[in-house]
C-alpha atoms as a PDB file:
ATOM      1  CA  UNK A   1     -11.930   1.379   8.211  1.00  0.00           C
ATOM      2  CA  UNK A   2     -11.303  -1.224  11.245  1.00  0.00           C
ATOM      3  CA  UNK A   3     -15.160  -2.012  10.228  1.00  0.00           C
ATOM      4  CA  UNK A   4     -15.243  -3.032   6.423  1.00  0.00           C
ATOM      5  CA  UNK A   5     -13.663  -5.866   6.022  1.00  0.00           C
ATOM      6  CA  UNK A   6     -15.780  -6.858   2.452  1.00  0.00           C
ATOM      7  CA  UNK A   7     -13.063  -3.711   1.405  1.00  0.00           C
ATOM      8  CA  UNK A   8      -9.803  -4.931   0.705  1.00  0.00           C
ATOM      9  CA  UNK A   9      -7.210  -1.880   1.511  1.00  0.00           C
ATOM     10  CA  UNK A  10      -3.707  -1.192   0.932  1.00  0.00           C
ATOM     11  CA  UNK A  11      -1.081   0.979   2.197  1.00  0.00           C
ATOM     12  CA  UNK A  12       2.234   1.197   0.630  1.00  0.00           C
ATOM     13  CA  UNK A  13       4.903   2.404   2.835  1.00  0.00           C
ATOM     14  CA  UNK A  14       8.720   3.600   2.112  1.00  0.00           C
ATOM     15  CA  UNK A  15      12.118   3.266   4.313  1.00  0.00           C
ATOM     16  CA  UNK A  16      12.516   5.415   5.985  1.00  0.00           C
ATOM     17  CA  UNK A  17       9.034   5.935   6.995  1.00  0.00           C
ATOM     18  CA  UNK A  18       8.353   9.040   9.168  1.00  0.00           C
ATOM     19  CA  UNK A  19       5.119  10.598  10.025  1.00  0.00           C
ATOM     20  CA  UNK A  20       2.288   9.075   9.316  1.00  0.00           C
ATOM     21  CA  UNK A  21       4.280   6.954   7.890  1.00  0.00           C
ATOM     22  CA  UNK A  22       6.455   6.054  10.949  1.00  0.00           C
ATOM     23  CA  UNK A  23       6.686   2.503  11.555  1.00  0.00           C
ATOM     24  CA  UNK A  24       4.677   3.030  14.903  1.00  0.00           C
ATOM     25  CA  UNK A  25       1.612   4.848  12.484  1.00  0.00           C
ATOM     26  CA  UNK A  26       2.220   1.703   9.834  1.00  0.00           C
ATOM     27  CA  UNK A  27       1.914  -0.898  13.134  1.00  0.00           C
ATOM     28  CA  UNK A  28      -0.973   0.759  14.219  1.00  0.00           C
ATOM     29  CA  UNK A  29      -3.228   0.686  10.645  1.00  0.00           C
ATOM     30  CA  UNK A  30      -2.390  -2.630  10.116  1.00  0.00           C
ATOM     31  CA  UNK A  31      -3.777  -3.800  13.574  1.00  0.00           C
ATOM     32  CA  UNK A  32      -7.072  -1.477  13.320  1.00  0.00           C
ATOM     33  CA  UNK A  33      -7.838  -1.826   9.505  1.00  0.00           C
ATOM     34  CA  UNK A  34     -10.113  -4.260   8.641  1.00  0.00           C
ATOM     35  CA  UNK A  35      -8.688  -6.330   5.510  1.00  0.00           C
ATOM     36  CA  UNK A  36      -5.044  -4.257   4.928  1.00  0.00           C
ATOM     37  CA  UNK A  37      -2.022  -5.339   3.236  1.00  0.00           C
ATOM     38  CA  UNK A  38       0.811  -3.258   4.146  1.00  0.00           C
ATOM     39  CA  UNK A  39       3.735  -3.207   1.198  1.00  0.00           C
ATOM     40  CA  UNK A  40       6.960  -1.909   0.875  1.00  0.00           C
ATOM     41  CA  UNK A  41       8.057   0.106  -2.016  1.00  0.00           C
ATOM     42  CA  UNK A  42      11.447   0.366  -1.487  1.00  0.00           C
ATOM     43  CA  UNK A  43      13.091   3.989  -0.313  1.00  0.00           C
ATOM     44  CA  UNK A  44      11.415   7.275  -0.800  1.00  0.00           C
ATOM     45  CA  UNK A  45      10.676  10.664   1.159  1.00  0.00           C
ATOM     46  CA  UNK A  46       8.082  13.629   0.354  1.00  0.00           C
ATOM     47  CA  UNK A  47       7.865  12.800  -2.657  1.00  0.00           C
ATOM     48  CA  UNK A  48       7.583   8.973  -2.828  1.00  0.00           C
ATOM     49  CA  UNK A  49       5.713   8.577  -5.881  1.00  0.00           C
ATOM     50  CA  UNK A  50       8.663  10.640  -7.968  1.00  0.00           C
ATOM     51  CA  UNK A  51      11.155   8.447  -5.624  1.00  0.00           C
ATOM     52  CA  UNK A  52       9.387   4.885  -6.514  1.00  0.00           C
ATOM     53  CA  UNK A  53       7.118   5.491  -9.550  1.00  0.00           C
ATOM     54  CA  UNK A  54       7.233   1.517 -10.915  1.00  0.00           C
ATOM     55  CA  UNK A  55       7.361  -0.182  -7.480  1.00  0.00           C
ATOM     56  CA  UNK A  56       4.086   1.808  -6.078  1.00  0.00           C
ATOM     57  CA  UNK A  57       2.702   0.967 -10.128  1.00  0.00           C
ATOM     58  CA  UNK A  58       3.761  -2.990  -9.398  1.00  0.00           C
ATOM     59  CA  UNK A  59       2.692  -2.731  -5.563  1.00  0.00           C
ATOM     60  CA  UNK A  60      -1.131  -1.168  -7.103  1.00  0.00           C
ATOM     61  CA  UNK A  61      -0.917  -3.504 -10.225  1.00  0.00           C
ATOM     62  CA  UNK A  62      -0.481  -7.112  -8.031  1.00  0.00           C
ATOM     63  CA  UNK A  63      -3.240  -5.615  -5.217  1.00  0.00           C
ATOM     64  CA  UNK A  64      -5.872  -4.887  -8.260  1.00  0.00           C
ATOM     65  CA  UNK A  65      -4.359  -8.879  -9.611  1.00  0.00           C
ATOM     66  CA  UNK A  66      -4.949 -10.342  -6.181  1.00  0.00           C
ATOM     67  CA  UNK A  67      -8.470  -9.006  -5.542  1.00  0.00           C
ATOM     68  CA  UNK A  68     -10.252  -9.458  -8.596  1.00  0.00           C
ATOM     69  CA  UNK A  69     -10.549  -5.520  -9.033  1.00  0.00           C
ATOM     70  CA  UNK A  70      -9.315  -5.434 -12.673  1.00  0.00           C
ATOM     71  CA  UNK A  71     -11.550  -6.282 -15.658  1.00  0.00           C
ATOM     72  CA  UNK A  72      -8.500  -7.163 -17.919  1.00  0.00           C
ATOM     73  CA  UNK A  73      -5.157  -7.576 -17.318  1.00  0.00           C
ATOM     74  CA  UNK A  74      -3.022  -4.731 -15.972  1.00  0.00           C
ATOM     75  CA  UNK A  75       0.657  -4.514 -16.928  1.00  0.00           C
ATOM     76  CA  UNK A  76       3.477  -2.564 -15.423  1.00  0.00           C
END
């Protein structure tokens, strides 16, 4: 990962964030991924995409937007 840059990444993280989602784990991918955008999708647990099903759909959606990965227009 810290070596393909020409891939653009993203990791979604929720508050709190334990595990590998700890703010220490979320710190360290950010430094040693090449080309990562970390984004907050608001509060969640276990089960984040039940907690936060439109902002990790908006968070996804605007990555695809930013990096020319979509072929038409994605709405959310």
């Amino acid at each position: 990962m810290a070596e393909s840059a020409e891939v653009p990444k993203l990791l979604m993280r929720v508050e709190p964030g334990v595990g590998l989602g700890s703010p220490e784990v979320i710190a360290w991918a950010a430094k040693t991924f090449a080309a990562v955008e970390v984004e907050s999708v608001g509060p969640g647990a276990h089960h984040s995409p039940e907690d936060q099903p439109d902002a990790i759909g908006q968070a996804v959606a605007s990555w695809l937007r930013r990096h020319a990965l979509v072929a038409r227009p994605v709405t959310v």
